[in-house]
PDB file of N, CA and C in Angstrom:
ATOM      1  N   UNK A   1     111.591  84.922 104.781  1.00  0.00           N
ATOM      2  CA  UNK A   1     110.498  85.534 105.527  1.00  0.00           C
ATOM      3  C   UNK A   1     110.889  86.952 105.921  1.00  0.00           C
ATOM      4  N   UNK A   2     110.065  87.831 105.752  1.00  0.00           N
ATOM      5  CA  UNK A   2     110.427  89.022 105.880  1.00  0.00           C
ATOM      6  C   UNK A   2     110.749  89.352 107.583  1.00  0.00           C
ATOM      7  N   UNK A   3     111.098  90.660 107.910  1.00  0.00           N
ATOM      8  CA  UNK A   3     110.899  90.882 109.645  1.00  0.00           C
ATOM      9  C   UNK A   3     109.623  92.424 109.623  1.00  0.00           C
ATOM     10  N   UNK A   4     108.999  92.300 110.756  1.00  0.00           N
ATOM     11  CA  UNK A   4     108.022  92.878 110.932  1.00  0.00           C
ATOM     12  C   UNK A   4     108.177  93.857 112.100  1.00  0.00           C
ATOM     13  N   UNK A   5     107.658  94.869 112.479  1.00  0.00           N
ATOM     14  CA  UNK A   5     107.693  95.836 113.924  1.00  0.00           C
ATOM     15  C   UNK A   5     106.355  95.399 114.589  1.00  0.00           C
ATOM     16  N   UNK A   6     106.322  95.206 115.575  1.00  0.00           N
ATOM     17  CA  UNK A   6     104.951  94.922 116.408  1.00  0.00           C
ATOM     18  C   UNK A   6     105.074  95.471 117.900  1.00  0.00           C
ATOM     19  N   UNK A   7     103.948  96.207 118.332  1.00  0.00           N
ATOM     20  CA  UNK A   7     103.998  96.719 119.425  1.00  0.00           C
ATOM     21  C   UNK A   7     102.825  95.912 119.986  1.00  0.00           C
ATOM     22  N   UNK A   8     103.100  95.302 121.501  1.00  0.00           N
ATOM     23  CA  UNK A   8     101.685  94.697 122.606  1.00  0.00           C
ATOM     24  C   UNK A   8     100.977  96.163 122.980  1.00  0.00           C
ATOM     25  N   UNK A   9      99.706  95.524 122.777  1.00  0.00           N
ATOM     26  CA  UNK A   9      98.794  96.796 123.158  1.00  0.00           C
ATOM     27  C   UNK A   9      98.540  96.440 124.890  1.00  0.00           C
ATOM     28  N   UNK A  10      98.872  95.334 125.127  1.00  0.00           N
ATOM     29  CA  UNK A  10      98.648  95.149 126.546  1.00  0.00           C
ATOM     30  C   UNK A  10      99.929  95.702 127.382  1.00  0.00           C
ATOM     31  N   UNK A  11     101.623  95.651 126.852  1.00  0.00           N
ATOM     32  CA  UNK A  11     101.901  95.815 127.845  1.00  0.00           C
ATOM     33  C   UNK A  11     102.971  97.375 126.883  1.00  0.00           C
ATOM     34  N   UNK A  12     102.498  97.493 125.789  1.00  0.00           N
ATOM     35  CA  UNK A  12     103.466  98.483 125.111  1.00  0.00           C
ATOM     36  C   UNK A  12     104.755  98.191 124.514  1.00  0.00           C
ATOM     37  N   UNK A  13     105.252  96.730 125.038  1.00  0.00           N
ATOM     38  CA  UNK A  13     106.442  96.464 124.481  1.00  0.00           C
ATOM     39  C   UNK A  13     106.858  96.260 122.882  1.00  0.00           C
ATOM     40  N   UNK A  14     107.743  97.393 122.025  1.00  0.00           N
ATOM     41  CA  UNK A  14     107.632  96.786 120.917  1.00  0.00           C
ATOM     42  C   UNK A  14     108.835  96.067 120.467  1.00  0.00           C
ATOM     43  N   UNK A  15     108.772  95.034 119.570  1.00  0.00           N
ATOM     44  CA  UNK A  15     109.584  94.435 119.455  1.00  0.00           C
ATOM     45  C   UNK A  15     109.557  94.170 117.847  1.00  0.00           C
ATOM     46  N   UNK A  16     110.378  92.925 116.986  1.00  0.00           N
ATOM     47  CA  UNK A  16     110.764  93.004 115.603  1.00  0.00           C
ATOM     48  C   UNK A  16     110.764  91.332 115.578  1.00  0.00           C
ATOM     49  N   UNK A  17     109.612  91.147 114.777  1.00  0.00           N
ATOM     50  CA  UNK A  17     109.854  89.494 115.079  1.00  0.00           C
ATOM     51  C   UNK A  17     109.775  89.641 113.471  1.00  0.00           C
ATOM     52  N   UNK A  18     110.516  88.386 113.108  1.00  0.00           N
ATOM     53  CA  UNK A  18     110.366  87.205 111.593  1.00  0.00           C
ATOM     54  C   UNK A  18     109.097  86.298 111.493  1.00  0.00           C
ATOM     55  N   UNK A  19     108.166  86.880 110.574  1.00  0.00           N
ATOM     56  CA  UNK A  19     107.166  85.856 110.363  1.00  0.00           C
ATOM     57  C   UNK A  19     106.687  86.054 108.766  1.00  0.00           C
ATOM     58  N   UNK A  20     106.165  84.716 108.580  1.00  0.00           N
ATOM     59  CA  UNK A  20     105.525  85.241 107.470  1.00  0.00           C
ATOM     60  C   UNK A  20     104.066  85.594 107.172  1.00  0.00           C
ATOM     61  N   UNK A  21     103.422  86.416 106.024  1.00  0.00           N
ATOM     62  CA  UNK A  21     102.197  86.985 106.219  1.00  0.00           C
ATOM     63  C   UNK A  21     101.315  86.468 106.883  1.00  0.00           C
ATOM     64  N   UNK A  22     101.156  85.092 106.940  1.00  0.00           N
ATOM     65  CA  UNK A  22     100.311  84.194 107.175  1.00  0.00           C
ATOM     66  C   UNK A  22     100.294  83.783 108.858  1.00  0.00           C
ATOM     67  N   UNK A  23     101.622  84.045 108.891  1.00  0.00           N
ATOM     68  CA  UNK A  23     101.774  84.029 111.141  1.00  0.00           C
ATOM     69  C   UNK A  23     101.562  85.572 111.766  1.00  0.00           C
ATOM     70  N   UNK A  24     101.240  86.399 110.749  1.00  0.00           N
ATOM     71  CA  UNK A  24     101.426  87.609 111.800  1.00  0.00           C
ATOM     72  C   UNK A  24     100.219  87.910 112.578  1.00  0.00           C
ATOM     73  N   UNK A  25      99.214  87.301 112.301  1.00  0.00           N
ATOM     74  CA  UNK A  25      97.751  87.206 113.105  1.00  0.00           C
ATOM     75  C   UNK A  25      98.018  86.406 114.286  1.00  0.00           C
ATOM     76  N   UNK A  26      99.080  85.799 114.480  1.00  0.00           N
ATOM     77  CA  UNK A  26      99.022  84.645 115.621  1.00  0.00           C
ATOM     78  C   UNK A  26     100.431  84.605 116.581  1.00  0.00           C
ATOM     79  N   UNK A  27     100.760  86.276 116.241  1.00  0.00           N
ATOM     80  CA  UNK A  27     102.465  86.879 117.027  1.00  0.00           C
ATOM     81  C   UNK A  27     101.267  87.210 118.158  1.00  0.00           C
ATOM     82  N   UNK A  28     102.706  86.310 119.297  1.00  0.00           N
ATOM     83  CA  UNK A  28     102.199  87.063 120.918  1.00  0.00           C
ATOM     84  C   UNK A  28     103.585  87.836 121.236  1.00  0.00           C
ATOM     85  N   UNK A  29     103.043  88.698 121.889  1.00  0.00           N
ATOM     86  CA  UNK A  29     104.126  89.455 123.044  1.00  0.00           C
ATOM     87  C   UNK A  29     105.347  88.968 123.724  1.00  0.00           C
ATOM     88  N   UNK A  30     106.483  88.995 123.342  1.00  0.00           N
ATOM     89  CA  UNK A  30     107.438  87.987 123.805  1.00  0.00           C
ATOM     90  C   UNK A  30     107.449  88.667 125.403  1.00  0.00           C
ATOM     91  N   UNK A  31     107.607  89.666 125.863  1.00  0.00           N
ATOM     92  CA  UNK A  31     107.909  89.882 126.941  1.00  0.00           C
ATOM     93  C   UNK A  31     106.014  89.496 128.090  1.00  0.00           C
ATOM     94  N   UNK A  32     105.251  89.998 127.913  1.00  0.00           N
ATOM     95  CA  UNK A  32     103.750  89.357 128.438  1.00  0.00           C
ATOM     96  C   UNK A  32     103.420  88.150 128.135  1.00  0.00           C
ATOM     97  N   UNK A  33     103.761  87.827 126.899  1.00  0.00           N
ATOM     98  CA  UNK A  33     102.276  86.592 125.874  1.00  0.00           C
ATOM     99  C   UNK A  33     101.501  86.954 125.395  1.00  0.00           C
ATOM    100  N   UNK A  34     101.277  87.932 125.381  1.00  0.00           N
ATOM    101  CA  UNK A  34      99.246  88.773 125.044  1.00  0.00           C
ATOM    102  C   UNK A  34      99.439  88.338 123.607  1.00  0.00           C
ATOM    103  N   UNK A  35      98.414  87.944 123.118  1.00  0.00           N
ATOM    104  CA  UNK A  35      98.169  88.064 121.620  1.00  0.00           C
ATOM    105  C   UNK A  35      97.636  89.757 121.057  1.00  0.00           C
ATOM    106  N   UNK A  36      97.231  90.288 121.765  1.00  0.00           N
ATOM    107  CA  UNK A  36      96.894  91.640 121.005  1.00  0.00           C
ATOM    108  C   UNK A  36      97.774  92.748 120.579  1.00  0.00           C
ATOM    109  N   UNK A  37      98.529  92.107 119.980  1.00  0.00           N
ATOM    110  CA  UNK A  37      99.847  92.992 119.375  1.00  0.00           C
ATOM    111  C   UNK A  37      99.155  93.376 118.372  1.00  0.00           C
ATOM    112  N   UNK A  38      99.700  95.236 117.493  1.00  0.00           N
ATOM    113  CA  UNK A  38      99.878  96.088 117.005  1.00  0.00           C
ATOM    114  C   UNK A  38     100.656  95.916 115.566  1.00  0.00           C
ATOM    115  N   UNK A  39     100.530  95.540 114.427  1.00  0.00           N
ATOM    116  CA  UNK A  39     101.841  95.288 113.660  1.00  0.00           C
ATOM    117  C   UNK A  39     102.148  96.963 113.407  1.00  0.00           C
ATOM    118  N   UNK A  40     103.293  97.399 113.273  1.00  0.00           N
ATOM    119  CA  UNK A  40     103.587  98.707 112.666  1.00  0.00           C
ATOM    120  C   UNK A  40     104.366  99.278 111.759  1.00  0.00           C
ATOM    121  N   UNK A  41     104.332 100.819 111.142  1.00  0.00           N
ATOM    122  CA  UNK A  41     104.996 100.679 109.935  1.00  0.00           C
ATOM    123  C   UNK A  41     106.410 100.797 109.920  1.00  0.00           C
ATOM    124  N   UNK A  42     106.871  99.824 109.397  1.00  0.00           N
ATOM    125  CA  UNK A  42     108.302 100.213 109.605  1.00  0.00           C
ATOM    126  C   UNK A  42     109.144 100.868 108.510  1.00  0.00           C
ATOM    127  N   UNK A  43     109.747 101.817 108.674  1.00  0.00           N
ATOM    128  CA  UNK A  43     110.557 102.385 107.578  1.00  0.00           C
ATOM    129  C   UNK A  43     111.593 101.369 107.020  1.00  0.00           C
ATOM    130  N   UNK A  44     111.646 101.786 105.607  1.00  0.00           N
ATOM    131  CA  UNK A  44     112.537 100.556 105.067  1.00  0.00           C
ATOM    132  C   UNK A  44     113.801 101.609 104.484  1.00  0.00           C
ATOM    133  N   UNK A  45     115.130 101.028 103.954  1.00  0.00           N
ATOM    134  CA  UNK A  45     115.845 101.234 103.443  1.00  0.00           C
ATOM    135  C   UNK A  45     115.961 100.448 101.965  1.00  0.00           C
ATOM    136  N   UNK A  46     115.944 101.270 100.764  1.00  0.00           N
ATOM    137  CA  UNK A  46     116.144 100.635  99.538  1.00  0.00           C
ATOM    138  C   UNK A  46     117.758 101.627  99.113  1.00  0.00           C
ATOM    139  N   UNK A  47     118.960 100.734  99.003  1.00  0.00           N
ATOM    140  CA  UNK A  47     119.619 101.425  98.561  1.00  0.00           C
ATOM    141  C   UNK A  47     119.345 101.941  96.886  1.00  0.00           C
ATOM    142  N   UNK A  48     120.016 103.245  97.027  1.00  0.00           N
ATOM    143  CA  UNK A  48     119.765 103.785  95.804  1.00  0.00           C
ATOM    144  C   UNK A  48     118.393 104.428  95.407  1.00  0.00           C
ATOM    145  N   UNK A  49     117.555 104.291  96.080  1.00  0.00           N
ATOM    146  CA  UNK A  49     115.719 104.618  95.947  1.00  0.00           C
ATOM    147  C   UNK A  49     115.913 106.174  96.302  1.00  0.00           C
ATOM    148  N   UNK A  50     115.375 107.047  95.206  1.00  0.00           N
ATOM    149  CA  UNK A  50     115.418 108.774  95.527  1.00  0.00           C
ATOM    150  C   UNK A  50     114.234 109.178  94.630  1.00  0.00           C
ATOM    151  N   UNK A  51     113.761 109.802  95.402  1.00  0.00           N
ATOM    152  CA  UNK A  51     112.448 110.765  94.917  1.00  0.00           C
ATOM    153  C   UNK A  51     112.899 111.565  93.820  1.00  0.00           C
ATOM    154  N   UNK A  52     111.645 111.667  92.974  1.00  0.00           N
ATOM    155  CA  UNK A  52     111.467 112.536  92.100  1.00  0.00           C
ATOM    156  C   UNK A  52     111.862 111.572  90.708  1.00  0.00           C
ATOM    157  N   UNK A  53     111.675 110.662  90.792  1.00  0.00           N
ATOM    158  CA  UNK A  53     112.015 110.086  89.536  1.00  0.00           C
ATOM    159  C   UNK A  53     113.569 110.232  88.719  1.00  0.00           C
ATOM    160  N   UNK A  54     113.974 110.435  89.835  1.00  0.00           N
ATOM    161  CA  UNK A  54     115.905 109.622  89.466  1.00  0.00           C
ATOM    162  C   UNK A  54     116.269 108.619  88.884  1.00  0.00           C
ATOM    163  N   UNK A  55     116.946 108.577  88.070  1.00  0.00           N
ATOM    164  CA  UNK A  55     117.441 107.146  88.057  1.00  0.00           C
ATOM    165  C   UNK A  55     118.515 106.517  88.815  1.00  0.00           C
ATOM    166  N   UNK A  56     118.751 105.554  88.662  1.00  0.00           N
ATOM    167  CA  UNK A  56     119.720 104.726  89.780  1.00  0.00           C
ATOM    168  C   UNK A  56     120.461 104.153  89.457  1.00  0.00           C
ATOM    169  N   UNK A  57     121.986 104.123  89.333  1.00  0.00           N
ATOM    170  CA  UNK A  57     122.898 103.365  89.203  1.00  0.00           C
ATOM    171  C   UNK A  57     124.099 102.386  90.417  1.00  0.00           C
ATOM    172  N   UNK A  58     124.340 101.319  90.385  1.00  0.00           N
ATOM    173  CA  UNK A  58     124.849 100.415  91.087  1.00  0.00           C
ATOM    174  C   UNK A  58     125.962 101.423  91.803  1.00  0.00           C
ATOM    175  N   UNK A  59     126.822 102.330  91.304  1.00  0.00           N
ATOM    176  CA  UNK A  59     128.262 103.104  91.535  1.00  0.00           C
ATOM    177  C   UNK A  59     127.635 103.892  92.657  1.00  0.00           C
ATOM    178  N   UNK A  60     125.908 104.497  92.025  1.00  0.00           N
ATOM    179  CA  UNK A  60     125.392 105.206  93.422  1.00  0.00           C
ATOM    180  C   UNK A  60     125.841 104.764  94.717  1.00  0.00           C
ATOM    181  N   UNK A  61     125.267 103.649  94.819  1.00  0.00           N
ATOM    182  CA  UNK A  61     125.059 103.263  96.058  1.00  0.00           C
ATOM    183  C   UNK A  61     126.192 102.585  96.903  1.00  0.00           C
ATOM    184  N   UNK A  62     127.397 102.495  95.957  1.00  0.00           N
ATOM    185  CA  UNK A  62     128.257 101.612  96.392  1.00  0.00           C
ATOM    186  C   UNK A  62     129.439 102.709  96.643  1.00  0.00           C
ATOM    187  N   UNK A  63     129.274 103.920  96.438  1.00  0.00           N
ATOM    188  CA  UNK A  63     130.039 105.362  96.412  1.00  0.00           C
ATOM    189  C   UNK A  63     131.326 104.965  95.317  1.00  0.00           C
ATOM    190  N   UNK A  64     131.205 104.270  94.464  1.00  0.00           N
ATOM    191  CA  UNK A  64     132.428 104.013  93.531  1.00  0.00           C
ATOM    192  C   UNK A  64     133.455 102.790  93.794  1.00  0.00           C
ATOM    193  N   UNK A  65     132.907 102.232  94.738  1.00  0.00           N
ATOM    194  CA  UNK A  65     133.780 101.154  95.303  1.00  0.00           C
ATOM    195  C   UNK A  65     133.941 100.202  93.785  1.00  0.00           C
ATOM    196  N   UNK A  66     134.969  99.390  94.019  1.00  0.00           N
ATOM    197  CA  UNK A  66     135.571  98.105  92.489  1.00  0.00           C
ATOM    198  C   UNK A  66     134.898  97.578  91.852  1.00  0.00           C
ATOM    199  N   UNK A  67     133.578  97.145  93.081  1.00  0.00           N
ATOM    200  CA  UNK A  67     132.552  96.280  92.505  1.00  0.00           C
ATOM    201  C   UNK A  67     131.480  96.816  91.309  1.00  0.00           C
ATOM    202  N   UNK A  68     131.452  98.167  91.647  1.00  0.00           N
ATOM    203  CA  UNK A  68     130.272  98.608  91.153  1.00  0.00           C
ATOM    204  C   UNK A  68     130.538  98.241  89.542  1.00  0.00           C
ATOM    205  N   UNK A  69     129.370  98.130  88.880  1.00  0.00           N
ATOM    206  CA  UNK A  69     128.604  98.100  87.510  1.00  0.00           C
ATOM    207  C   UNK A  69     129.165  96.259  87.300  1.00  0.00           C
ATOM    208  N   UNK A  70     129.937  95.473  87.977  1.00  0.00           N
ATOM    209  CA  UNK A  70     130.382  94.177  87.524  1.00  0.00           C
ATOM    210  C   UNK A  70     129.268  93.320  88.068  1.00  0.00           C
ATOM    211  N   UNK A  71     129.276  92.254  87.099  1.00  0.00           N
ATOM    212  CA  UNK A  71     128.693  91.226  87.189  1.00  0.00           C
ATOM    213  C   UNK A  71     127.374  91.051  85.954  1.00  0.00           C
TER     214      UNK A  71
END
């Protein structure tokens, strides 16, 4: 299940809950209860992901460490 950002519109608190697509209509406010939480966007991290149409190799992201290109 993925994790999500959600801010309460009632009391502002935001917080990061685990749900899946299907529960995020029915997240309350851990700190109030309110059901009228906010979901929001959250920035993600993809290692290795670079603009402009780069390509990507495993050594990238791993800065050359032993592991890279095995398996």
């Amino acid at each position: 299940m993925p994790f999500f950002d959600f801010k309460c519109e009632e009391c502002g608190h935001e917080f990061v809950k685990r749900v899946s697509n299907e529960e995020k209509s029915s997240v309350k406010c851990p700190q109030c209860g309110n059901t009228k939480v906010k979901q929001l966007l959250s920035p993600f991290f993809a290692p290795g992901s670079r603009s402009g149409g780069n390509s990507f190799t495993p050594s990238d992201a791993c800065g050359g460490c032993g592991v890279a290109g095995t398996g």
